[in-house]
Protein backbone atom coordinates (compact mmCIF):
# COMPACT_ATOMS: atom_id res chain seq x y z
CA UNK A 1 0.00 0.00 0.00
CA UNK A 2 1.03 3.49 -0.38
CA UNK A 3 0.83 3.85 3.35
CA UNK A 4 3.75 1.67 3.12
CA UNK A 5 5.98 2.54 0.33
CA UNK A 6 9.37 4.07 1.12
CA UNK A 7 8.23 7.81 -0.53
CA UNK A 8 5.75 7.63 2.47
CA UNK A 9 8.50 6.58 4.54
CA UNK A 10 10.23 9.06 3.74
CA UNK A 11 8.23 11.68 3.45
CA UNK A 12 7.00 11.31 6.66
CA UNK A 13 10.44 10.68 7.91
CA UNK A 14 10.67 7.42 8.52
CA UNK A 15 13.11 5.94 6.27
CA UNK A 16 15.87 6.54 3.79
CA UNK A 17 14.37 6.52 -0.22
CA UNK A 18 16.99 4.93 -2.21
CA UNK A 19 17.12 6.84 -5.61
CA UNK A 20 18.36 6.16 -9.82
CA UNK A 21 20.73 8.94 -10.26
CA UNK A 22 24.45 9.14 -11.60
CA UNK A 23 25.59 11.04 -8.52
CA UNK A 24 22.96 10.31 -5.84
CA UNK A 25 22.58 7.30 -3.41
CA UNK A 26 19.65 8.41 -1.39
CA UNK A 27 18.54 10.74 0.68
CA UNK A 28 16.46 11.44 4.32
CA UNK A 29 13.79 14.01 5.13
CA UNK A 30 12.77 14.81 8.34
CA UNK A 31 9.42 16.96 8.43
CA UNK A 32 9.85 18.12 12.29
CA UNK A 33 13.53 19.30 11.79
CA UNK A 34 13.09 20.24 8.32
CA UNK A 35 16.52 18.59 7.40
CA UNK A 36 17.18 16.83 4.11
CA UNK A 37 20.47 14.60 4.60
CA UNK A 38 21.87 13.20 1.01
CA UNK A 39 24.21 10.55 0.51
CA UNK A 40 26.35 10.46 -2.53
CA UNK A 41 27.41 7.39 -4.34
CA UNK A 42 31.34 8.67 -3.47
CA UNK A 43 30.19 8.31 0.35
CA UNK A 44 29.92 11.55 0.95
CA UNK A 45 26.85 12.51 3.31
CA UNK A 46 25.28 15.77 3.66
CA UNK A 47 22.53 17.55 6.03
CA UNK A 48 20.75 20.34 5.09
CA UNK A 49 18.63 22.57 6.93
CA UNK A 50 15.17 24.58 6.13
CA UNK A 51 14.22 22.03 4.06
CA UNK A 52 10.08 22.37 3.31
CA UNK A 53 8.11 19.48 2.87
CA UNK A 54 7.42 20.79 -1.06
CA UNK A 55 10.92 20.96 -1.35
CA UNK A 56 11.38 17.24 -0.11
CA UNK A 57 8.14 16.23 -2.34
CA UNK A 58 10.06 17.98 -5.48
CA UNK A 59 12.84 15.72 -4.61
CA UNK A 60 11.05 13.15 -5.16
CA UNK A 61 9.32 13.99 -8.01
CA UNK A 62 12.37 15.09 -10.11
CA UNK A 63 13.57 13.40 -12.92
CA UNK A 64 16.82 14.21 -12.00
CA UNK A 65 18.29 14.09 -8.41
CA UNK A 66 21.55 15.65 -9.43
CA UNK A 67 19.94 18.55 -11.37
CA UNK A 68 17.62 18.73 -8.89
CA UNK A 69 19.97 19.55 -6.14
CA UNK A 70 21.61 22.03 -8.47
CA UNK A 71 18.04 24.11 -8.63
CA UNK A 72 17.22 24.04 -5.36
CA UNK A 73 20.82 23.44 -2.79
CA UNK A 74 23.95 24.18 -4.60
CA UNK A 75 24.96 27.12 -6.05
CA UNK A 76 25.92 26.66 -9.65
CA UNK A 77 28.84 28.57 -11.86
CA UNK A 78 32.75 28.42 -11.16
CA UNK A 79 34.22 29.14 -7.99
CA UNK A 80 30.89 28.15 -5.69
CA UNK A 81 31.75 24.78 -5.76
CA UNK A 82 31.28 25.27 -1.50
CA UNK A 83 28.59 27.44 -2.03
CA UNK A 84 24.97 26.49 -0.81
CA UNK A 85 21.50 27.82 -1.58
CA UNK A 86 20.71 26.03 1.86
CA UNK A 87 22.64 26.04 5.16
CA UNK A 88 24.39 22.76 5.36
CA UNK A 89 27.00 20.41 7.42
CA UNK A 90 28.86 17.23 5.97
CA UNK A 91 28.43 14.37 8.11
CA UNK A 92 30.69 12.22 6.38
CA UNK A 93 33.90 13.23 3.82
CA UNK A 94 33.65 11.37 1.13
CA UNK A 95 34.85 7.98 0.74
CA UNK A 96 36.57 8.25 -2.49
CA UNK A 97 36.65 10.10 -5.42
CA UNK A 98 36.21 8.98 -9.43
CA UNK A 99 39.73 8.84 -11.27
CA UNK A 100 39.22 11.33 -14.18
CA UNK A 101 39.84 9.79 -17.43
């Protein structure tokens, strides 16, 4: 049932919702804290804060994780590779990192 599923889950904060993305394992909301904590597929996990529940239901809705967290987290154009749309703290470094080829 949809009750169930793991978008509820996680929705309601309940659960992690594994995801299909090139860059993106998963990621956690919690409504009460309004945190949204992503884990990369390099390891790397991230919490960030005044996260809205439309914001977490956009998440899952978007075709695109990565892009996704483009639009509405990171701030995009050289130099802001640190730079956040939202207030954030890395919980874990990341684990490795892709050889460029």
């Amino acid at each position: 049932t949809f009750a169930d599923s793991d978008v509820d889950k996680f929705m309601k904060g309940r659960g992690w919702l594994a995801v299909q993305s090139s860059n993106v394992a998963g990621a956690h909301y919690s409504p009460l804290y309004r945190t949204m904590t992503i884990e990369y597929l390099n390891g790397q996990r991230v919490m960030y804060w005044n996260m809205s529940p439309q914001e977490a239901w956009s998440f899952v809705q978007a075709p695109s994780k990565g892009v996704w967290i483009w639009d509405v987290i990171r701030v995009r154009g050289k130099g802001n590779s640190e730079k956040s749309r939202k207030p954030y703290k890395i919980l874990r470094p990341a684990m490795f990192v892709e050889e460029m080829v």
